[in-house]
N, C-alpha and C. Protein backbone atom coordinates (compact mmCIF):
# COMPACT_ATOMS: atom_id res chain seq x y z
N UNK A 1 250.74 163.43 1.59
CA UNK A 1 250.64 162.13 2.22
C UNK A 1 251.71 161.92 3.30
N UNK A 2 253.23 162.36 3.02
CA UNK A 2 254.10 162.23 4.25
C UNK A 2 253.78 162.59 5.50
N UNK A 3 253.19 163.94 5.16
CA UNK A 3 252.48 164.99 6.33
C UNK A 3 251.87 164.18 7.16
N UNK A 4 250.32 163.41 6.60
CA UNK A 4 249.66 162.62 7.35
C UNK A 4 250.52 161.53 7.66
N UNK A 5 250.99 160.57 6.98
CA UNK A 5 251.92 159.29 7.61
C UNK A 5 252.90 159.99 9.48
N UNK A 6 253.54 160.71 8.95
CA UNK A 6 254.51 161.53 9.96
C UNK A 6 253.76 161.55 11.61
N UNK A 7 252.22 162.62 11.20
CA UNK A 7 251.37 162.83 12.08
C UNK A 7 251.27 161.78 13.15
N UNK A 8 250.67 160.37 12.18
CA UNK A 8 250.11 159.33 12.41
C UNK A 8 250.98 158.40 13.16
N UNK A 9 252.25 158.38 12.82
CA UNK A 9 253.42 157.85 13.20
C UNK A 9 253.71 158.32 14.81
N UNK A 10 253.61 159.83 15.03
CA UNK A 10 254.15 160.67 15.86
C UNK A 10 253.15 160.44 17.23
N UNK A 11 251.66 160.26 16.87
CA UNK A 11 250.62 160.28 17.99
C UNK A 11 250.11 158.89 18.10
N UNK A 12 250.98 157.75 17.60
CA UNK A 12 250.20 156.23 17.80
C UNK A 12 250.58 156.35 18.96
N UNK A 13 248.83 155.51 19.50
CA UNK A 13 248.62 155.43 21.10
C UNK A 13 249.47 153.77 21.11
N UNK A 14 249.42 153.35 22.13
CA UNK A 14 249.80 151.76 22.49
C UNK A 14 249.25 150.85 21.41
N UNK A 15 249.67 150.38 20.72
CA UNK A 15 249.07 149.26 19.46
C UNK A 15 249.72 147.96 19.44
N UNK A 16 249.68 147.81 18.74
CA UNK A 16 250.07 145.67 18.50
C UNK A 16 251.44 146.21 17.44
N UNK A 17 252.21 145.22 18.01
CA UNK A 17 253.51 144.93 16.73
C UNK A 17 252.99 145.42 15.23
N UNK A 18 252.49 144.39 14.78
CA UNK A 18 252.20 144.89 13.44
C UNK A 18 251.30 146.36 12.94
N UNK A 19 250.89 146.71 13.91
CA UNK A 19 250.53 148.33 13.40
C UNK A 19 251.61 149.09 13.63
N UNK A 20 252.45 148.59 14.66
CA UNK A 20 253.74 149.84 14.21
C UNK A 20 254.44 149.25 13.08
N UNK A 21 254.58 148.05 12.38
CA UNK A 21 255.37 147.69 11.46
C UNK A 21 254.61 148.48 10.20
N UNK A 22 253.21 148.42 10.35
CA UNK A 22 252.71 148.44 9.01
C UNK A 22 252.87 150.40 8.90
N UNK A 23 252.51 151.11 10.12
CA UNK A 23 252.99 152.56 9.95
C UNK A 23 254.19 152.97 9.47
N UNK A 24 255.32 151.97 10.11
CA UNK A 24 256.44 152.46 10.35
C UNK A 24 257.05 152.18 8.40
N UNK A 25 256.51 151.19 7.95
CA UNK A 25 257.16 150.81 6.80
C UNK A 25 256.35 151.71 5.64
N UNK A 26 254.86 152.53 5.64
CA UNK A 26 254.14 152.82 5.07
C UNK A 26 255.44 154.74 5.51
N UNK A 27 255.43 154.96 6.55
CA UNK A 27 256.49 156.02 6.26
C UNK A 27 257.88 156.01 5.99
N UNK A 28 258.50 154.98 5.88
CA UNK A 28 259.54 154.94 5.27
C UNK A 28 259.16 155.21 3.53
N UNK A 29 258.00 154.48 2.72
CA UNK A 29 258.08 154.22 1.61
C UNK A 29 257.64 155.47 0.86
N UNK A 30 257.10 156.79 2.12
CA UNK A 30 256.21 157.96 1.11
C UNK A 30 257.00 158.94 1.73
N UNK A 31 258.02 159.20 2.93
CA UNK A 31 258.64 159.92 3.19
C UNK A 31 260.01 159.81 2.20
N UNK A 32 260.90 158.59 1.73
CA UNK A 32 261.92 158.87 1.19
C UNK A 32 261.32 158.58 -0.60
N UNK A 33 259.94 158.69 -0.98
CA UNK A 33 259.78 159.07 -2.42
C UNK A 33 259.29 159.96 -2.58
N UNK A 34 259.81 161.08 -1.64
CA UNK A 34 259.97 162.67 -2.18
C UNK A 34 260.56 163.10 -2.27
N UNK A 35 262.18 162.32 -2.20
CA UNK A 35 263.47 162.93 -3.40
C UNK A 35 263.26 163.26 -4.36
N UNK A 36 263.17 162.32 -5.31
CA UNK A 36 263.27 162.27 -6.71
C UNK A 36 262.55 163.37 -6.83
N UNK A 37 261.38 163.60 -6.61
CA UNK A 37 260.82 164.82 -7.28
C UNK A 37 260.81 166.40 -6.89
N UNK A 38 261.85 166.28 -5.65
CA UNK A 38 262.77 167.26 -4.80
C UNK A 38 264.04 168.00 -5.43
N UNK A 39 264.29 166.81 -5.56
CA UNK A 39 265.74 166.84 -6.88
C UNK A 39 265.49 167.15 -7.79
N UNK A 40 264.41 166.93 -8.85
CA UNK A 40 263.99 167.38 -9.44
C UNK A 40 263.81 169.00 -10.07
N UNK A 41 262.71 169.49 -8.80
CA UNK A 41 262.50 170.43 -8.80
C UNK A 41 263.76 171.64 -8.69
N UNK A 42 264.86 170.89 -7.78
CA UNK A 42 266.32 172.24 -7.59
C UNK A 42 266.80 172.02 -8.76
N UNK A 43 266.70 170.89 -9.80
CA UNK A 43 267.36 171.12 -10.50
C UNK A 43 267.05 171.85 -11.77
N UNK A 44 266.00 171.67 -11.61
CA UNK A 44 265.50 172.47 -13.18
C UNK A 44 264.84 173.72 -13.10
N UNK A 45 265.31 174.00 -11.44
CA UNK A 45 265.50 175.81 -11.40
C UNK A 45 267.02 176.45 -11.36
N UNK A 46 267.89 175.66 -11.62
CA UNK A 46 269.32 176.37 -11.48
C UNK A 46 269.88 176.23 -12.98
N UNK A 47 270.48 177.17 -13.52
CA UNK A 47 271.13 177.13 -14.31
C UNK A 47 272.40 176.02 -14.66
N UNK A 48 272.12 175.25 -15.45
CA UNK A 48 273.40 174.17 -15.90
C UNK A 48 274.42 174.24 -15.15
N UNK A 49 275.31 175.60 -15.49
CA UNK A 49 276.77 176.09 -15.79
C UNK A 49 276.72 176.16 -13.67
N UNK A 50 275.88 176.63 -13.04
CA UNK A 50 275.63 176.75 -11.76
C UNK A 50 274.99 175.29 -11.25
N UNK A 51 274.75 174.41 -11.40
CA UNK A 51 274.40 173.62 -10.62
C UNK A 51 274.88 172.79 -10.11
N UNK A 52 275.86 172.67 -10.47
CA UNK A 52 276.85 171.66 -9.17
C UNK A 52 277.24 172.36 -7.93
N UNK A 53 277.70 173.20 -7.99
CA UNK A 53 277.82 174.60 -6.82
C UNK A 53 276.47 174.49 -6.11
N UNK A 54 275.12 174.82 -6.70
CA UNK A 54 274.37 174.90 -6.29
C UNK A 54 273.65 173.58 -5.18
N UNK A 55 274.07 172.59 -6.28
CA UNK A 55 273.46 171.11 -5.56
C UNK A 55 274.55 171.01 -4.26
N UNK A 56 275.83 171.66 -4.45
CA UNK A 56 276.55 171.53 -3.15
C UNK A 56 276.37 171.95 -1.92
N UNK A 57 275.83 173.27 -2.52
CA UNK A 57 275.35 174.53 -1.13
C UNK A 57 273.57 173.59 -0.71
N UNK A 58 273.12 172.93 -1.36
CA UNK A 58 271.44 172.54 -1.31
C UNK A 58 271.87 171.22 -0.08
N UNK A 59 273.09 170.17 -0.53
CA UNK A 59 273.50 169.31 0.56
C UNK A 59 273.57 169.64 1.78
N UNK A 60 274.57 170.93 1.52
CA UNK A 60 274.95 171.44 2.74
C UNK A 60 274.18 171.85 3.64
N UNK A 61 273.07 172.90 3.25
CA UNK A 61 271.77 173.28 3.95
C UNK A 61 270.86 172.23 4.41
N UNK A 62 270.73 170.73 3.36
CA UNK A 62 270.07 169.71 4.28
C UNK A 62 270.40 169.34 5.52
N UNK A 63 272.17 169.20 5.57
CA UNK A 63 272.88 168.43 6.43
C UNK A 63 272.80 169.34 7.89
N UNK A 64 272.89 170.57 7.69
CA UNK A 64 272.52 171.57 8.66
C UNK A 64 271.35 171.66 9.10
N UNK A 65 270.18 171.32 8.64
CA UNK A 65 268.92 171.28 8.85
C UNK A 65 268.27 170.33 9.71
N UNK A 66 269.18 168.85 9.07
CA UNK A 66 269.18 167.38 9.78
C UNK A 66 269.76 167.64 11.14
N UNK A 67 270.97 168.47 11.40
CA UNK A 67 271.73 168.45 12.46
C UNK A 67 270.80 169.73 13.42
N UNK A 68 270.24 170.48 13.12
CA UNK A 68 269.34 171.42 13.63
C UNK A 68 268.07 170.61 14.22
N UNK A 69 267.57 169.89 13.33
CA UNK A 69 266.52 168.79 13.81
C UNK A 69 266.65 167.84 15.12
N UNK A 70 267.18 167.48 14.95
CA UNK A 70 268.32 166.48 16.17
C UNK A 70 268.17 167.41 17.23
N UNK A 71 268.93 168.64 17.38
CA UNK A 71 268.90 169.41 18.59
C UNK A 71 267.95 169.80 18.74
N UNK A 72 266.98 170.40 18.44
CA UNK A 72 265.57 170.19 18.60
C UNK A 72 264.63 169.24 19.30
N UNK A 73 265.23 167.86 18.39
CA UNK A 73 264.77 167.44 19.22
C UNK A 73 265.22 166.65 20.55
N UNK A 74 266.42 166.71 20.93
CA UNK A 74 267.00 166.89 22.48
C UNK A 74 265.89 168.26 22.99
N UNK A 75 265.72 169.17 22.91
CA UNK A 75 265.49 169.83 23.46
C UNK A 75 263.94 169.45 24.47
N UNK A 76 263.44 169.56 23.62
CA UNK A 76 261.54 169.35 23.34
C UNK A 76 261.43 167.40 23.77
N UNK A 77 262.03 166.95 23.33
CA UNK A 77 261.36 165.54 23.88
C UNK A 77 262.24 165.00 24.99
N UNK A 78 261.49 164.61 25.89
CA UNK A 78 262.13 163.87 27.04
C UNK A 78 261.13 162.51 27.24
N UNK A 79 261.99 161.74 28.60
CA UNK A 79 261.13 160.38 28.88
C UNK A 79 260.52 160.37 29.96
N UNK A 80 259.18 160.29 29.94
CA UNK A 80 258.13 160.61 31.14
C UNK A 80 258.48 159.44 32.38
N UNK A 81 258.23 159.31 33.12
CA UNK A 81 258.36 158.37 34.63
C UNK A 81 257.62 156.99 34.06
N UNK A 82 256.61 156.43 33.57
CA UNK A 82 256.75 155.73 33.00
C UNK A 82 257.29 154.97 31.40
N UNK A 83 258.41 155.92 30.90
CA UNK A 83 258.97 155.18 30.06
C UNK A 83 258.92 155.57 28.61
N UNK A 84 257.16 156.76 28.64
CA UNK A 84 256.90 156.99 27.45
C UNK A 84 257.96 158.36 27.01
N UNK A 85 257.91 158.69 25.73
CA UNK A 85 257.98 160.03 25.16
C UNK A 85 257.19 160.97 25.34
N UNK A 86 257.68 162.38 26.02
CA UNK A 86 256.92 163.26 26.33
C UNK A 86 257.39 164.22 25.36
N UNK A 87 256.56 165.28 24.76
CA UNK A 87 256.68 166.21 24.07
C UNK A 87 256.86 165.57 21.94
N UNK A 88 257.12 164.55 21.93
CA UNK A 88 257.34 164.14 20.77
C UNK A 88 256.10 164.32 19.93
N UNK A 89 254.61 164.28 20.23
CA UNK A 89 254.00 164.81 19.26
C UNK A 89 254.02 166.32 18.73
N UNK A 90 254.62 166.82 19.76
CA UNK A 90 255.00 169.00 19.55
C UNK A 90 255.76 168.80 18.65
N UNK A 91 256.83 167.99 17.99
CA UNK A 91 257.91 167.65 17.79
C UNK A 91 257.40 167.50 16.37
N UNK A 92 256.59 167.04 16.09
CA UNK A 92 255.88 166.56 14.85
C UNK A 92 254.98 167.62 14.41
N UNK A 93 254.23 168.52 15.19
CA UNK A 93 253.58 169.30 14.93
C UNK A 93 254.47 170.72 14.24
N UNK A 94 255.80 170.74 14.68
CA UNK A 94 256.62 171.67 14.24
C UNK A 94 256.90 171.09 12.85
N UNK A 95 257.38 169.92 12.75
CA UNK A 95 257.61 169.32 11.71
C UNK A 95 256.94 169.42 10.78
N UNK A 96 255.48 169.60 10.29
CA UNK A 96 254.60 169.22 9.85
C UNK A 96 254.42 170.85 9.52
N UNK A 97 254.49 171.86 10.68
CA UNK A 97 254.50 173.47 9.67
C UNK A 97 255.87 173.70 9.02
N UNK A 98 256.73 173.17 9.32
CA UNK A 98 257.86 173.35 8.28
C UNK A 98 257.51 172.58 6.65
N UNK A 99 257.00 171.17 6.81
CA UNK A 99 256.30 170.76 5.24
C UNK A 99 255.35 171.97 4.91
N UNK A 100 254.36 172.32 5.37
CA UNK A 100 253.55 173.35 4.75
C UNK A 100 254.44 174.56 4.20
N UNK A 101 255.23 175.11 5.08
CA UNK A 101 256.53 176.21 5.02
C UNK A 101 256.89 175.78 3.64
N UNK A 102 257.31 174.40 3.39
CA UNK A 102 258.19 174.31 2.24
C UNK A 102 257.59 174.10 0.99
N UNK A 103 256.13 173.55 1.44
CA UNK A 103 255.27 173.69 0.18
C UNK A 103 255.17 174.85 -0.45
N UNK A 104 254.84 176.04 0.76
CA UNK A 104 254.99 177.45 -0.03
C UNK A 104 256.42 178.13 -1.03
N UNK A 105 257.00 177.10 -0.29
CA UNK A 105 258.16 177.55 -1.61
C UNK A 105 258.37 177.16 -2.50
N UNK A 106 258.02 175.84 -2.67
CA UNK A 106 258.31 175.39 -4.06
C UNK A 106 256.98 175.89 -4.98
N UNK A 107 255.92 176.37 -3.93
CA UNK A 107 254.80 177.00 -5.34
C UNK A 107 255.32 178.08 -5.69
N UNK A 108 256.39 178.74 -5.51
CA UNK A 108 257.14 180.22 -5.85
C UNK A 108 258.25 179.88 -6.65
N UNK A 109 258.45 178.40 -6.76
CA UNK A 109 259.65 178.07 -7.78
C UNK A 109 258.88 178.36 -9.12
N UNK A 110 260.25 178.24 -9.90
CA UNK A 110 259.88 178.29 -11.59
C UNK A 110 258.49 177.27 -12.23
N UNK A 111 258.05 177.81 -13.28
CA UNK A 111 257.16 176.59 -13.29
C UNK A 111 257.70 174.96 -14.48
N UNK A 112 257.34 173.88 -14.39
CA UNK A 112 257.98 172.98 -14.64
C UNK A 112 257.49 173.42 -16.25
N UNK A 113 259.01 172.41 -16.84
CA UNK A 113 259.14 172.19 -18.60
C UNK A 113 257.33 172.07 -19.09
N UNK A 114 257.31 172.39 -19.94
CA UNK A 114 256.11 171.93 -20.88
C UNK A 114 256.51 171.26 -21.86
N UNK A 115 255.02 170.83 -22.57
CA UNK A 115 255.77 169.78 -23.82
C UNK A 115 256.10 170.44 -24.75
N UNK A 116 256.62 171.69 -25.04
CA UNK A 116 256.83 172.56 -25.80
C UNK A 116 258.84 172.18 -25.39
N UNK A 117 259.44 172.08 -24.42
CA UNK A 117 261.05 171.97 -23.72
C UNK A 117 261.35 170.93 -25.02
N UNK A 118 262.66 171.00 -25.05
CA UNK A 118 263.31 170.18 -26.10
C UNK A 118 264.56 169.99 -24.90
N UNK A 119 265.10 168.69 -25.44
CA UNK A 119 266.59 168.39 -24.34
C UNK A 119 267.36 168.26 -25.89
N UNK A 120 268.86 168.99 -25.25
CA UNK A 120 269.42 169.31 -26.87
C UNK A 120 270.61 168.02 -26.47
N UNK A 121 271.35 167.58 -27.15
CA UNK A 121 272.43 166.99 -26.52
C UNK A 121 273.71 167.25 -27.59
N UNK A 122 274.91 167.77 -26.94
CA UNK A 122 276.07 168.17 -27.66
C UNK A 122 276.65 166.54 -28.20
N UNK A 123 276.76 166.66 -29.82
CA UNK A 123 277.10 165.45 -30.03
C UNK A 123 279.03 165.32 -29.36
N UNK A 124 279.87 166.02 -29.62
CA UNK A 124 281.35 165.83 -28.73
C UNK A 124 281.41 165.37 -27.30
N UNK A 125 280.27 166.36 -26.45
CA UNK A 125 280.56 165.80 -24.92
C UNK A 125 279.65 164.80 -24.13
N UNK A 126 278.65 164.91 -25.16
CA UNK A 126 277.36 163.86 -24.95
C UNK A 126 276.48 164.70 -23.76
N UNK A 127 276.95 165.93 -23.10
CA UNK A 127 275.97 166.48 -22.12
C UNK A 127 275.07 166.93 -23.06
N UNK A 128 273.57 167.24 -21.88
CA UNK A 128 272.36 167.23 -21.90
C UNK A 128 272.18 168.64 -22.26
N UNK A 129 271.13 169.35 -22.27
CA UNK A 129 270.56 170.32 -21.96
C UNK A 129 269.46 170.66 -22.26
N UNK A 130 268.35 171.21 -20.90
CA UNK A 130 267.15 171.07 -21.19
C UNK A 130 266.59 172.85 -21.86
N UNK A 131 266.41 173.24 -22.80
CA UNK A 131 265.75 174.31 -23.34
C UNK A 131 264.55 174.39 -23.01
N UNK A 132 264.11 175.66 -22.37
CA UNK A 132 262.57 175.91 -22.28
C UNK A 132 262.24 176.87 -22.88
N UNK A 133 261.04 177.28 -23.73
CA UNK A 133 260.70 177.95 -24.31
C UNK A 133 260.79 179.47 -23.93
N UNK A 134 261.38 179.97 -24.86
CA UNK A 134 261.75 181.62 -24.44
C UNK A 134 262.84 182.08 -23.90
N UNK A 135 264.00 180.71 -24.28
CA UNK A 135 265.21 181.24 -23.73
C UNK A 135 266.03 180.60 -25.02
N UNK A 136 267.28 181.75 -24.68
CA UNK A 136 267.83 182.35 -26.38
C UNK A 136 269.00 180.76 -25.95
N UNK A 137 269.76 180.31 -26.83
CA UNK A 137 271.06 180.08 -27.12
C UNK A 137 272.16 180.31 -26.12
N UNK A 138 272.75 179.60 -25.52
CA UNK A 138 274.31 180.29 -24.82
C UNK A 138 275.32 180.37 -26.06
């Protein structure tokens, strides 16, 4: 759904106020509720004892990615003689094979808990831990 919102966002022709409000707020609300299940997913492919390291290096690669994006798009979009954005739907179209790009990776991630996972919790430190079936004890 971001994919299409993004698209849709990227190629609106001239419209009325409220169709850019109603696009613009309809991609805010489906583009940033694909954290949670983003986060999600890195987390319950990294090992416990590794995942803070890991979630650090995963920031870091966003923040580089965000800042890669940006120059990009300096590059590729400019402002046509009357005023509009030129090149900004290319801009989106790149965008949009990088979501597909990343879909293919997360179908190569681990596959998620079943209802078979138990979450154990150490009664002293109160941390979590999620067990999935077929893995021994630390």
């Amino acid at each position: 759904m971001p994919l299409f919102v993004t698209l849709a966002l990227t190629h609106l022709p001239v419209v009325p106020t409220a169709i850019i409000f109603l696009v613009t707020t309809t991609s805010f609300i489906f583009n940033h509720a694909r954290f949670v299940p983003a986060t999600t997913l890195v987390t319950l492919n990294v090992k416990p004892r590794y995942r803070g390291a890991f979630m650090s290096l995963n920031s870091c690669v966003q923040q580089l990615a965000s800042g890669f994006a940006s120059l990009l798009n300096g590059f590729l979009v400019s402002v046509g003689p009357d005023g509009s954005l030129v090149g900004f739907g290319r801009l989106a179209w790149i965008s949009a094979a990088a979501v597909l790009c990343s879909m293919f990776v997360v179908r190569k991630l681990g596959r998620f808990p079943d209802e078979k996972s138990v979450v154990l919790v150490n009664p002293q430190s109160g941390a979590t831990e999620l067990r999935l079936p077929g893995t021994e004890a630390r």
